[in-house]
C-alpha atoms as a PDB file:
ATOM      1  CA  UNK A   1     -43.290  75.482 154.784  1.00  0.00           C
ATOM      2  CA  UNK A   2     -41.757  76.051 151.253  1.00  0.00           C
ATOM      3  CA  UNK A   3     -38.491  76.947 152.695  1.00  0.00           C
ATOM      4  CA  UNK A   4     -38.471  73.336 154.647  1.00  0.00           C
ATOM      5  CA  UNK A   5     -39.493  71.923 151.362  1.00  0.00           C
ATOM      6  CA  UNK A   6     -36.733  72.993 149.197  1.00  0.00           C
ATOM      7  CA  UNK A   7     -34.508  72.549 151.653  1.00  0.00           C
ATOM      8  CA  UNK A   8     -35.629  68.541 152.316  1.00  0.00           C
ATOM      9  CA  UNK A   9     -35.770  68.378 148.738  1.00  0.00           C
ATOM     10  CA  UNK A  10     -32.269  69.847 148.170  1.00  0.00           C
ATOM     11  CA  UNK A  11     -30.716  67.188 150.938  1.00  0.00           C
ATOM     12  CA  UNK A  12     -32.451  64.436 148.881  1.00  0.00           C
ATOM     13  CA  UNK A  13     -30.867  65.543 145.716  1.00  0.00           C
ATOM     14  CA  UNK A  14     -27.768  65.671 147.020  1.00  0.00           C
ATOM     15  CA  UNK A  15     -27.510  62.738 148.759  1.00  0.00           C
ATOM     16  CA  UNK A  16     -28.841  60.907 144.889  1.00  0.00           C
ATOM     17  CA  UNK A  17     -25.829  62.407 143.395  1.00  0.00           C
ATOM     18  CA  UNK A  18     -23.542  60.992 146.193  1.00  0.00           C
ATOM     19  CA  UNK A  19     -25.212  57.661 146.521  1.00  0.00           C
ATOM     20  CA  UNK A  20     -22.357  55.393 143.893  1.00  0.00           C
ATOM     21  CA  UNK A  21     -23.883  52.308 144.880  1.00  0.00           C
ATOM     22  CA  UNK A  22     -25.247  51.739 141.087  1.00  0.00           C
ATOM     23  CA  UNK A  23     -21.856  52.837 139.286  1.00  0.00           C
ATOM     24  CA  UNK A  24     -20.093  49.422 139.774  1.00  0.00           C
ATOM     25  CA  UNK A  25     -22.942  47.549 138.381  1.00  0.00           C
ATOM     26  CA  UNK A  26     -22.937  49.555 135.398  1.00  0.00           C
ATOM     27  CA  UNK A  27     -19.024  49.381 135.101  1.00  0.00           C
ATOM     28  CA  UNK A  28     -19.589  45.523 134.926  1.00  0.00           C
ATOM     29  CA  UNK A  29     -22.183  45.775 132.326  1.00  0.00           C
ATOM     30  CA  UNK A  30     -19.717  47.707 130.088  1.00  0.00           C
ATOM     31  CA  UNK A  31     -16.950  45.600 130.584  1.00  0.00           C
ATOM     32  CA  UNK A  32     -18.876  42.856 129.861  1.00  0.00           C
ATOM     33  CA  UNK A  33     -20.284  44.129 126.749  1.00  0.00           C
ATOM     34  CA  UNK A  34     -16.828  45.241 125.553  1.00  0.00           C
ATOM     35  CA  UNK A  35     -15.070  41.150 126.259  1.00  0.00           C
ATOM     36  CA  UNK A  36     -18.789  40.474 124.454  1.00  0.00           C
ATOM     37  CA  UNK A  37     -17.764  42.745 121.111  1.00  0.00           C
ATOM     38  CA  UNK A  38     -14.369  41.613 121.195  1.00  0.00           C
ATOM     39  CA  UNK A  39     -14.824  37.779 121.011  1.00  0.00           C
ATOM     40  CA  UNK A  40     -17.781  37.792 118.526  1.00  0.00           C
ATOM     41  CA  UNK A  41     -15.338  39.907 116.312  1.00  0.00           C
ATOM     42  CA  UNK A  42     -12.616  37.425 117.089  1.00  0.00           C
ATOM     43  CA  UNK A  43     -14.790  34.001 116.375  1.00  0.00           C
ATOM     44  CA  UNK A  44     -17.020  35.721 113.432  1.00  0.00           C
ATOM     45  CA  UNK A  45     -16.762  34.548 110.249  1.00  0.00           C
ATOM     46  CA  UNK A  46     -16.983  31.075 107.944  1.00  0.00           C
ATOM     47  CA  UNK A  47     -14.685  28.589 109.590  1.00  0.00           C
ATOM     48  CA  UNK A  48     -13.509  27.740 105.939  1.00  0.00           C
ATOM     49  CA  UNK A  49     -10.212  29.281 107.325  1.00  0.00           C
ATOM     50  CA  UNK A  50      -8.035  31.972 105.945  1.00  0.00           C
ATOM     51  CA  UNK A  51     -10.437  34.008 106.821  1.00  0.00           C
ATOM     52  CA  UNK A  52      -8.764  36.086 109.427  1.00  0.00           C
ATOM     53  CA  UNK A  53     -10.403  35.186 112.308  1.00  0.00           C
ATOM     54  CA  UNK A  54      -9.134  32.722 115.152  1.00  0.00           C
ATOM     55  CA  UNK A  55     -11.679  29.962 113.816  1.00  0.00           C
ATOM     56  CA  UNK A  56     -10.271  30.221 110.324  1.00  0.00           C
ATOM     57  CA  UNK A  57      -6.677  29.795 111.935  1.00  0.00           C
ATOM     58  CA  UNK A  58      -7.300  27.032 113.969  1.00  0.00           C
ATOM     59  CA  UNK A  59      -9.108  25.378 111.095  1.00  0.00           C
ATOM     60  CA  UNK A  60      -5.695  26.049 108.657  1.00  0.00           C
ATOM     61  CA  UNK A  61      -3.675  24.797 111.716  1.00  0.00           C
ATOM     62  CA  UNK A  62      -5.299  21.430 112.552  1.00  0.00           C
ATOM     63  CA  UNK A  63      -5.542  20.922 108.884  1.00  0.00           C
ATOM     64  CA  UNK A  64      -1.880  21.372 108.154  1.00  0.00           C
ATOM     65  CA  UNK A  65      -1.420  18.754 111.281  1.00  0.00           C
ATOM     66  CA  UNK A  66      -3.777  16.739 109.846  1.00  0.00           C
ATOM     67  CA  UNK A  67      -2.285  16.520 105.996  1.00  0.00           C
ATOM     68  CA  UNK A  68       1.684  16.687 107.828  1.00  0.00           C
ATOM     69  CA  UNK A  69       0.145  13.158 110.028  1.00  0.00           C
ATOM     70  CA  UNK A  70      -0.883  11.618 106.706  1.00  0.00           C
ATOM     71  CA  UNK A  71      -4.572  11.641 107.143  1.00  0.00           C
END
């Protein structure tokens, strides 16, 4: 009876360690969290501009169209 246990139990245990059904999910969730890091580091900051950041860019951009349209 032990023997049939440990047996049924090592089957199971292998079969968890096999099952990959899970690991794309999770793959996802990091990826996700990376593109999340990498865009809150790219639009952080004041958007006073010359900051560094792409808002502070755009913001020194549209205002240098703005003052080369006359307005």
């Amino acid at each position: 009876m032990l023997t049939k246990l440990y047996v049924k139990s090592a089957m199971m245990l292998d079969a968890l360690k096999q099952d990959q059904r899970g690991v794309t999910a999770i793959e996802y969730a990091l990826i996700a969290a990376g593109v999340a890091v990498v865009l809150t580091a790219a639009f952080a900051g004041t958007s006073g501009g010359g900051d560094g950041t792409i808002t502070g860019a755009m913001t020194t951009a549209f205002n240098k169209i703005k003052t080369a349209l006359g307005g």
